[in-house]
N, C-alpha and C. Protein backbone atom coordinates (compact mmCIF):
# COMPACT_ATOMS: atom_id res chain seq x y z
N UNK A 1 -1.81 -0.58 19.50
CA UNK A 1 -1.69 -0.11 18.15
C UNK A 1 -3.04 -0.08 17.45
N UNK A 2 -3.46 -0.66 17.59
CA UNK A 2 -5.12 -1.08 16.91
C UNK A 2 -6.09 -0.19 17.86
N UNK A 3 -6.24 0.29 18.49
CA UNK A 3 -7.01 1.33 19.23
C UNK A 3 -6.50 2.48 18.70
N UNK A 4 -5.57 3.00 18.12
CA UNK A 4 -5.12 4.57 17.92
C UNK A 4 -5.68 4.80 16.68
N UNK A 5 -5.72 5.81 17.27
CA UNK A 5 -6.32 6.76 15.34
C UNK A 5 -5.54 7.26 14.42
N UNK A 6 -6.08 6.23 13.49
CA UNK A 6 -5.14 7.15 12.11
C UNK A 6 -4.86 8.56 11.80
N UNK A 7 -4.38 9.14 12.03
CA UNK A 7 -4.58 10.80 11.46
C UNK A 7 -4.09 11.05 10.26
N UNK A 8 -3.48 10.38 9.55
CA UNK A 8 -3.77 9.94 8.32
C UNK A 8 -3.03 9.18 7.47
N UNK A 9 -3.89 8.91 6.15
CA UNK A 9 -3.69 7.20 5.11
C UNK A 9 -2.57 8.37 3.75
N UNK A 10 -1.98 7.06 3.75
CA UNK A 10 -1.11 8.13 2.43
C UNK A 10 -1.20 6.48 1.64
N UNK A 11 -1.51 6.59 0.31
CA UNK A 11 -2.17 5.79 -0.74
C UNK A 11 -1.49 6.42 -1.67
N UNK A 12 -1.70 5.08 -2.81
CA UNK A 12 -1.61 6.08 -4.16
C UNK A 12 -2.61 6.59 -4.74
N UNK A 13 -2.61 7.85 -5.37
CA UNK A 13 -3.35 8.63 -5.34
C UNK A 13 -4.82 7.86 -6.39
N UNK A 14 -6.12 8.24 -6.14
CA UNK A 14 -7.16 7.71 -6.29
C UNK A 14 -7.33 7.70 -7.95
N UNK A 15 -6.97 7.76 -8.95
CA UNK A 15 -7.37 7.83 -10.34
C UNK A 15 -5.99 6.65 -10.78
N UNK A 16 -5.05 6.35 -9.80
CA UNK A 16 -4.19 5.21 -10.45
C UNK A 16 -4.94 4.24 -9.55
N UNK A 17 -5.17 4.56 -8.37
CA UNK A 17 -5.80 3.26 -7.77
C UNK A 17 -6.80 2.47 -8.37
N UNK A 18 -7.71 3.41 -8.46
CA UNK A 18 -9.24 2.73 -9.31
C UNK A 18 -8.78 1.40 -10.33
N UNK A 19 -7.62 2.36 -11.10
CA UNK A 19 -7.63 2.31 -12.63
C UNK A 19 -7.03 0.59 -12.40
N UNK A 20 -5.56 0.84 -11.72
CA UNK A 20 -5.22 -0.75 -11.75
C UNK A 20 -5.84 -1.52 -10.81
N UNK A 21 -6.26 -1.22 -9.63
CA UNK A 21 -7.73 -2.37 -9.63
C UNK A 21 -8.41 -2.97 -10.15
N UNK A 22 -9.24 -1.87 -10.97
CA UNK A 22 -10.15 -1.98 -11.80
C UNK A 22 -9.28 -3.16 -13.26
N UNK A 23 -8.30 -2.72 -13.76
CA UNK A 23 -7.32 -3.78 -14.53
C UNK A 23 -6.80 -4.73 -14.15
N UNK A 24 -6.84 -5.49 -12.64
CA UNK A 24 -6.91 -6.33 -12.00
C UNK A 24 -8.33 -7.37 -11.77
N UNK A 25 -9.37 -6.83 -12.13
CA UNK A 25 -10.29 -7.02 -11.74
C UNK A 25 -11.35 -7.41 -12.88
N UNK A 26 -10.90 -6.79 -14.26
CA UNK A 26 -11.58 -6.85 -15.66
C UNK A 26 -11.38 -8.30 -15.84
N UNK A 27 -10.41 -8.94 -15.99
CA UNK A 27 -10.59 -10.29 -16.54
C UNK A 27 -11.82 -11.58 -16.21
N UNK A 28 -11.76 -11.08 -14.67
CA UNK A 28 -12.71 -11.90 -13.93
C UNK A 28 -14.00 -11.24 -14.61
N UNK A 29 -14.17 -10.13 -14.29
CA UNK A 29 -15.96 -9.40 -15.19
C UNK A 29 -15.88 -10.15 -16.25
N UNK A 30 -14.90 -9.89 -17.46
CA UNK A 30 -15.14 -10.47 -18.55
C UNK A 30 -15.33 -11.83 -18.42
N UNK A 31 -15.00 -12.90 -17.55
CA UNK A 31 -15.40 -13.74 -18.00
C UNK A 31 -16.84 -14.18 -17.24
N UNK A 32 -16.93 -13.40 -16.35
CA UNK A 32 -18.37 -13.39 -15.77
C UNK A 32 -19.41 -13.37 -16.61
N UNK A 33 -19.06 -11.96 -17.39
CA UNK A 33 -20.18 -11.41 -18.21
C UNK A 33 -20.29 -13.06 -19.37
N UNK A 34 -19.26 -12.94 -19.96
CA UNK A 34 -19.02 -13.67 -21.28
C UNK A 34 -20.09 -14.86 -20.81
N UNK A 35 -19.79 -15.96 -19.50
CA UNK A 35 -20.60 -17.00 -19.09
C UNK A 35 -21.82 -17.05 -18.72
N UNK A 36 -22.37 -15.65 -18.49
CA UNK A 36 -23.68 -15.38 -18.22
C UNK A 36 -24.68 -15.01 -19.36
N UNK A 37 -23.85 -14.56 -20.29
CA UNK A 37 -24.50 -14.21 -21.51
C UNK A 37 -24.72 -15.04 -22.30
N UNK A 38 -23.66 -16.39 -22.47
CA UNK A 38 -23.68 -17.24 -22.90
C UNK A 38 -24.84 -18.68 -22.31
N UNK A 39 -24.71 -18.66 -21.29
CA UNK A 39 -25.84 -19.54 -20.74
C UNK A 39 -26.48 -19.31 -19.34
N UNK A 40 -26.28 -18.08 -19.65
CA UNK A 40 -27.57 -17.44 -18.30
C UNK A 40 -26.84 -17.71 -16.59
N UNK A 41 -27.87 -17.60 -15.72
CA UNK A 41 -27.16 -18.29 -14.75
C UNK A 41 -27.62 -19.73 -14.69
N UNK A 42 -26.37 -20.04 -14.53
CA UNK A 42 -26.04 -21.46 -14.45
C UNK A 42 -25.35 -21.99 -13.42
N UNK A 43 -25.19 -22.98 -13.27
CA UNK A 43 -24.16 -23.48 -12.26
C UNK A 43 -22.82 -23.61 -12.49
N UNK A 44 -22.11 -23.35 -13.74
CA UNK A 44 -21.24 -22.95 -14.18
C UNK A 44 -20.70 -21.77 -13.72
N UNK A 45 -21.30 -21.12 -13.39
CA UNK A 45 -20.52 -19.62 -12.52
C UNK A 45 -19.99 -19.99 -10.74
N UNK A 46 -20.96 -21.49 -10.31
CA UNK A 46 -19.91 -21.58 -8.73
C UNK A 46 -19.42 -22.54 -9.24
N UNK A 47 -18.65 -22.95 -10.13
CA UNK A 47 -17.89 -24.20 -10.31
C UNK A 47 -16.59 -23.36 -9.66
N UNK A 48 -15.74 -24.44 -9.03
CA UNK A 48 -14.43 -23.59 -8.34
C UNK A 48 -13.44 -23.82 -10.08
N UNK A 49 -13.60 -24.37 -10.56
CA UNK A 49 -12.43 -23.94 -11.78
C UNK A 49 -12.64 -22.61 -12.29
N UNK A 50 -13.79 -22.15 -12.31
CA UNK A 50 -13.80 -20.70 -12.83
C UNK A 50 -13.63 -19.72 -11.39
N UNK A 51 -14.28 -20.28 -10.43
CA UNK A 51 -14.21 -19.13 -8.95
C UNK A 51 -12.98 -18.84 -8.38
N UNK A 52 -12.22 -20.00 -8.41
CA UNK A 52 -10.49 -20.12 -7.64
C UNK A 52 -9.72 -18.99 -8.99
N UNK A 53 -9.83 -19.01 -10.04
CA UNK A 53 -9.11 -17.86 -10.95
C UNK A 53 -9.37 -16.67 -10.70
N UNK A 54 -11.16 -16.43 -10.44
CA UNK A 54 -11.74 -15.01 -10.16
C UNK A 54 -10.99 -14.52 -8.96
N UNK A 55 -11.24 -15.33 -7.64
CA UNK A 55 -10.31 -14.88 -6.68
C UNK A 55 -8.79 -14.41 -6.58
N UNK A 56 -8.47 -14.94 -7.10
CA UNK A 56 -7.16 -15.50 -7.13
C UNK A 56 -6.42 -13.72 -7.88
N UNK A 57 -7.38 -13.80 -8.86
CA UNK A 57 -7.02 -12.38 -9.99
C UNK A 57 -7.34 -11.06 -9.03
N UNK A 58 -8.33 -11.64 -8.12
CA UNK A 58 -8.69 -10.31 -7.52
C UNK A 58 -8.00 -9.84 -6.24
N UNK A 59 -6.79 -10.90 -5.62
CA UNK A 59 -6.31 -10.71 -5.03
C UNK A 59 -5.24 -9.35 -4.54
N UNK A 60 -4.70 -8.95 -6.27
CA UNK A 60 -3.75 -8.34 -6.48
C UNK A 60 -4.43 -6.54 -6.42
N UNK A 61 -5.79 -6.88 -6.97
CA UNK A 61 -6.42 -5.81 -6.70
C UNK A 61 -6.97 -4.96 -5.24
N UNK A 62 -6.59 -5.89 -4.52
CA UNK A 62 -6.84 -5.42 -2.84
C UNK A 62 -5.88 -5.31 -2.35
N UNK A 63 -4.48 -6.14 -2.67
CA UNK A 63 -3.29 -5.41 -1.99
C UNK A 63 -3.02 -4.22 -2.78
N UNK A 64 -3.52 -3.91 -4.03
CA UNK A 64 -2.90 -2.27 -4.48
C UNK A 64 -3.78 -1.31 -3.74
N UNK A 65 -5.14 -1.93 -3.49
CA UNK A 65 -5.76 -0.85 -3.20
C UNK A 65 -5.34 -0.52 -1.34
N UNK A 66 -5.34 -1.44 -0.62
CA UNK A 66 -4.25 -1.27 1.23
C UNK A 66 -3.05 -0.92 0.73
N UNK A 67 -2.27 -1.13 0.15
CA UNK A 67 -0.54 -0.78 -0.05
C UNK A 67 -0.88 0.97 0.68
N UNK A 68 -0.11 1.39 1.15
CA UNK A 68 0.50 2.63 1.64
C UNK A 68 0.80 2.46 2.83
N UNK A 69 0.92 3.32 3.38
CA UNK A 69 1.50 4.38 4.83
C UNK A 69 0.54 4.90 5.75
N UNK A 70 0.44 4.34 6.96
CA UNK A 70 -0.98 4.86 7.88
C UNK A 70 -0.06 5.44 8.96
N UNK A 71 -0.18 6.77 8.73
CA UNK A 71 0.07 7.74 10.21
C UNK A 71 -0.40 7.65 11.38
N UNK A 72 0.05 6.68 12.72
CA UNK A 72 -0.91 7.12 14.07
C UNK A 72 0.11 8.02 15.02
N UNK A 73 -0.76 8.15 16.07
CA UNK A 73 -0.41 8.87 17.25
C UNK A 73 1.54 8.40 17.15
N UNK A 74 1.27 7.53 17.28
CA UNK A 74 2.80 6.64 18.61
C UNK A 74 3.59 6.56 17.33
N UNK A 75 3.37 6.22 15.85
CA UNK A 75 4.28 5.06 14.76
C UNK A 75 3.15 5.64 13.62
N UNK A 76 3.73 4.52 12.60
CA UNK A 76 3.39 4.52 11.48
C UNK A 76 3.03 3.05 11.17
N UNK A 77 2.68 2.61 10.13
CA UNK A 77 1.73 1.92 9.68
C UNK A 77 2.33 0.84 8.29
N UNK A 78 3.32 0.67 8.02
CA UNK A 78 4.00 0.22 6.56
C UNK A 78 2.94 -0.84 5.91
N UNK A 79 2.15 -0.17 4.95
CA UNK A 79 1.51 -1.27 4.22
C UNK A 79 1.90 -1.73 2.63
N UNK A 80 3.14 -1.50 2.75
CA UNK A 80 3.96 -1.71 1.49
C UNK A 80 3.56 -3.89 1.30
N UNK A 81 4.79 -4.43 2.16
CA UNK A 81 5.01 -5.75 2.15
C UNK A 81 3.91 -6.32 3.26
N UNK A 82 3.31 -7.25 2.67
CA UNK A 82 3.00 -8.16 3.68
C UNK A 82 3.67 -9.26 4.39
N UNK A 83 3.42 -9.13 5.92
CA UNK A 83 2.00 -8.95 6.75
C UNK A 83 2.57 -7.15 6.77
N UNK A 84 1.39 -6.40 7.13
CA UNK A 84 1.62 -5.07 7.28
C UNK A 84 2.42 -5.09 8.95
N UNK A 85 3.05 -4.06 8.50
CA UNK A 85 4.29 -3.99 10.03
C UNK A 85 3.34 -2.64 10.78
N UNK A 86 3.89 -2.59 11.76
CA UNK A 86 3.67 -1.22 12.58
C UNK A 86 4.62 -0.49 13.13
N UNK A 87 5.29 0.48 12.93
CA UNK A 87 7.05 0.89 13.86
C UNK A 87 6.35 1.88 14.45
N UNK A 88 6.43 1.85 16.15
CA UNK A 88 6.73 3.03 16.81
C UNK A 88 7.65 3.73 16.04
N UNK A 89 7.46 5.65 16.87
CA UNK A 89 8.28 6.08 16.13
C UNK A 89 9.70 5.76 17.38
N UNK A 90 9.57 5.84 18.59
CA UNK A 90 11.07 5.23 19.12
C UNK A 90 11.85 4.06 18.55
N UNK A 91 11.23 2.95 17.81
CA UNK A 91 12.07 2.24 17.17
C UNK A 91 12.43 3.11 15.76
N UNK A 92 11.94 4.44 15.22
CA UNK A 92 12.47 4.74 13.97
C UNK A 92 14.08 5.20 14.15
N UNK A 93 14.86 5.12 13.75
CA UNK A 93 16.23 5.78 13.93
C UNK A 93 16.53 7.17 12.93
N UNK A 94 15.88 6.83 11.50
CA UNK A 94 16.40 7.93 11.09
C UNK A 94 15.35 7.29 9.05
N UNK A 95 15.50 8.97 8.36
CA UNK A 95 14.48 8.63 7.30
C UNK A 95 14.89 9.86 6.54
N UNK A 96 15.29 9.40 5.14
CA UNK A 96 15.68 10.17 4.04
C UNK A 96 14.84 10.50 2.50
N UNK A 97 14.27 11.72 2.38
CA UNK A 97 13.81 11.88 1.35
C UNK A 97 14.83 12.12 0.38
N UNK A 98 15.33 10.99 -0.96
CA UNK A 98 16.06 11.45 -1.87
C UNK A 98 15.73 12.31 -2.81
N UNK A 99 15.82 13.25 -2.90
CA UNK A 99 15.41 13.67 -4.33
C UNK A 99 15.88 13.92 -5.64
N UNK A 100 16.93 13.38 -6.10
CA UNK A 100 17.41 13.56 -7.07
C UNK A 100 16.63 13.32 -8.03
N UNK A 101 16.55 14.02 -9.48
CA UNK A 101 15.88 13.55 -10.30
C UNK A 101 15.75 12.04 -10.76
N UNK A 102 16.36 11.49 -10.59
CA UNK A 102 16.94 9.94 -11.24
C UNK A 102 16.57 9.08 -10.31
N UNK A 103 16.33 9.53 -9.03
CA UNK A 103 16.10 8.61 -7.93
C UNK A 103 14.69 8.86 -7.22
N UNK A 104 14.41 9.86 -6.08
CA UNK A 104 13.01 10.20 -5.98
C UNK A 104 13.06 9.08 -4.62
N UNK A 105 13.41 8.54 -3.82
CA UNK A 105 12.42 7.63 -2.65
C UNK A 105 12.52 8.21 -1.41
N UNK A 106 11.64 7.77 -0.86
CA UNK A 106 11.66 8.08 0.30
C UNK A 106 11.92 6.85 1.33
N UNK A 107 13.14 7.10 2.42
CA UNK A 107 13.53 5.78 3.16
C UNK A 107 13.36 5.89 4.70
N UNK A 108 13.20 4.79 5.55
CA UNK A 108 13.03 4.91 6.39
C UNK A 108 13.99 3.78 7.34
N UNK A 109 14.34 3.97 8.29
CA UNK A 109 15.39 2.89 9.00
C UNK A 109 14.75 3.03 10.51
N UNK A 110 15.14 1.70 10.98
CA UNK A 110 15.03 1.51 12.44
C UNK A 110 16.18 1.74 13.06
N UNK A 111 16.05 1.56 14.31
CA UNK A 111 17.34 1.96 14.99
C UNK A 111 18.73 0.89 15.14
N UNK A 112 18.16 0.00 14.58
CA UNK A 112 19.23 -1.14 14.01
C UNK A 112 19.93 -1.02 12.47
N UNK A 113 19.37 0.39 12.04
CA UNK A 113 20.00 0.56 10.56
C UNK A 113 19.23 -0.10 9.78
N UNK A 114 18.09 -0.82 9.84
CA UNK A 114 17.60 -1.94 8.80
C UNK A 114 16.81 -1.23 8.23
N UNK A 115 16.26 -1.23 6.80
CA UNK A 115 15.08 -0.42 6.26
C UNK A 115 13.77 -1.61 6.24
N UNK A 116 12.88 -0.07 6.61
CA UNK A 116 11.53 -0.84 7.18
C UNK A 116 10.39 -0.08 6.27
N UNK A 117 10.88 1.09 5.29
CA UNK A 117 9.99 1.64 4.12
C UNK A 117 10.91 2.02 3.32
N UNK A 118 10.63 1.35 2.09
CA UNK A 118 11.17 2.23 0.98
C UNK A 118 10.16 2.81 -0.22
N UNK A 119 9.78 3.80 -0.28
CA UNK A 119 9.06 4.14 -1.71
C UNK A 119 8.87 5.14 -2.06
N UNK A 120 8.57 5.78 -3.59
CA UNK A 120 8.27 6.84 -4.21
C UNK A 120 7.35 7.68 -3.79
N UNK A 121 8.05 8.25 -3.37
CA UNK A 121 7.31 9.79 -2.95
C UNK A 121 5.79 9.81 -4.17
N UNK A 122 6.33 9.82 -5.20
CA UNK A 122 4.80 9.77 -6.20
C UNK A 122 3.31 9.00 -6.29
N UNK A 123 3.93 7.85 -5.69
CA UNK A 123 3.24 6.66 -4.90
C UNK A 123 1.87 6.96 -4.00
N UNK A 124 2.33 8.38 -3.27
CA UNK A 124 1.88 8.16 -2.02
C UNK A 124 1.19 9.57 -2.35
N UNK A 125 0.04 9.96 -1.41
CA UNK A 125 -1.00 10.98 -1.30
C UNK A 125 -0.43 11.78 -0.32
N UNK A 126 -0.52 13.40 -0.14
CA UNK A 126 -0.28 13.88 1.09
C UNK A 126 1.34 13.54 1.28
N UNK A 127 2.16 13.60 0.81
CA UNK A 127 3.61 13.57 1.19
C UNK A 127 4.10 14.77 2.10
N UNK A 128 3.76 15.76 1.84
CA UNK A 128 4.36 16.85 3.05
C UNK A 128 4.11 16.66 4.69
N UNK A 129 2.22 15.74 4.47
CA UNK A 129 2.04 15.64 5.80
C UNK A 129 2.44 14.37 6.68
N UNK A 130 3.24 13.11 5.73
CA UNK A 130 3.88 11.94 5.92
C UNK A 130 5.45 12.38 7.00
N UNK A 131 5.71 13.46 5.91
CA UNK A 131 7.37 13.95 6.37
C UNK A 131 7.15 14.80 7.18
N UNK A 132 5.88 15.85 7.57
CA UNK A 132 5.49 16.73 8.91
C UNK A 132 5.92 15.48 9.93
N UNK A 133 5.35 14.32 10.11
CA UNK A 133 4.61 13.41 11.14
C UNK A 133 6.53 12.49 10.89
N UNK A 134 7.00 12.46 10.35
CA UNK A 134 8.82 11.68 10.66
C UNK A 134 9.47 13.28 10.87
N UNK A 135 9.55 14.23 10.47
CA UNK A 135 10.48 15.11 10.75
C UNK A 135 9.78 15.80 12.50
N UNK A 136 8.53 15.75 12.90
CA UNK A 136 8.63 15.97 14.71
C UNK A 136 8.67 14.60 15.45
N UNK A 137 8.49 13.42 15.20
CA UNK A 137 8.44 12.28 15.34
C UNK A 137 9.99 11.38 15.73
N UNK A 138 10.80 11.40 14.53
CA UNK A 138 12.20 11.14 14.76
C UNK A 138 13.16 11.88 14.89
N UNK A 139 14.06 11.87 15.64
CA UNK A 139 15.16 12.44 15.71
C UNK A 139 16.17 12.47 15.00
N UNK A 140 16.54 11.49 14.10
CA UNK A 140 17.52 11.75 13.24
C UNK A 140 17.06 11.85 12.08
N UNK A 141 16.94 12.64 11.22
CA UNK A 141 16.98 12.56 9.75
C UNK A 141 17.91 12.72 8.52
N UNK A 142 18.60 12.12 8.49
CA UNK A 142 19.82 11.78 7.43
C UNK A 142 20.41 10.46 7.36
N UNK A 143 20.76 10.23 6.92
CA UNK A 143 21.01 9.02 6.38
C UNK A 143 22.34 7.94 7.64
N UNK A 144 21.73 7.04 7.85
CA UNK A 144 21.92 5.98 8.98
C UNK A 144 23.47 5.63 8.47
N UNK A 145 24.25 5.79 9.18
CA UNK A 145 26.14 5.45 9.49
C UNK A 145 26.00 3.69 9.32
């Protein structure tokens, strides 16, 4: 799995990514800036009471920015939940784009019926070429009995 090539990353699209990163990531600047301005560098900036929060805040900003869907050769890639999964597509069984106005997801099942992706089509970059790569890939597409 780790030797194959992506042919491609489906993300959310790059102007929401930045943005809540980047709003993940402001609190820690601000208080960077605020402590540096206030007394220069100091040793107050590696104290772990202020470093364990910085981290900690910035955590959320790196799983938004990995969260998606990596297309390879053999499977796909689920980087929704951690740990990130990998499904061949022979373990996929079957995968439904809803579209109703009110609803909108896109689902995916193994061949045990279990769901192994669920998410908004809006979410994700490149959606036509996600559902190119499950509609020659799996064989069933409709919704799992």
């Amino acid at each position: 799995m780790r030797s194959q090539t992506i042919l491609s990353r489906h993300r959310l699209p790059h102007p929401y990514r930045w943005a809540l990163a980047a709003l993940w990531i402001a609190p820690a600047c601000i208080f960077f800036v605020a402590l540096l301005l206030n007394h220069g560098l100091s040793p107050a900036l590696f104290d772990p009471r202020f470093l364990l929060p910085a981290v900690v805040m910035s955590l959320p900003a790196l799983y938004i920015w990995r969260e998606g869907v990596d297309v390879l050769p053999d499977g796909i890639i689920a980087r929704v939940h951690l740990p990130h999964r990998y499904h061949p597509y022979a373990a996929l069984g079957a995968w439904y784009l809803d579209t109703r106005p009110n609803r909108r997801v896109l689902t995916v099942w193994d061949v045990h019926n279990r769901k192994v992706l669920e998410c908004r089509p809006g979410h994700l970059t490149d959606l036509p070429l996600l559902l190119r790569a499950l509609k020659d890939n799996v064989c069933c597409r409709n919704w799992p009995l």
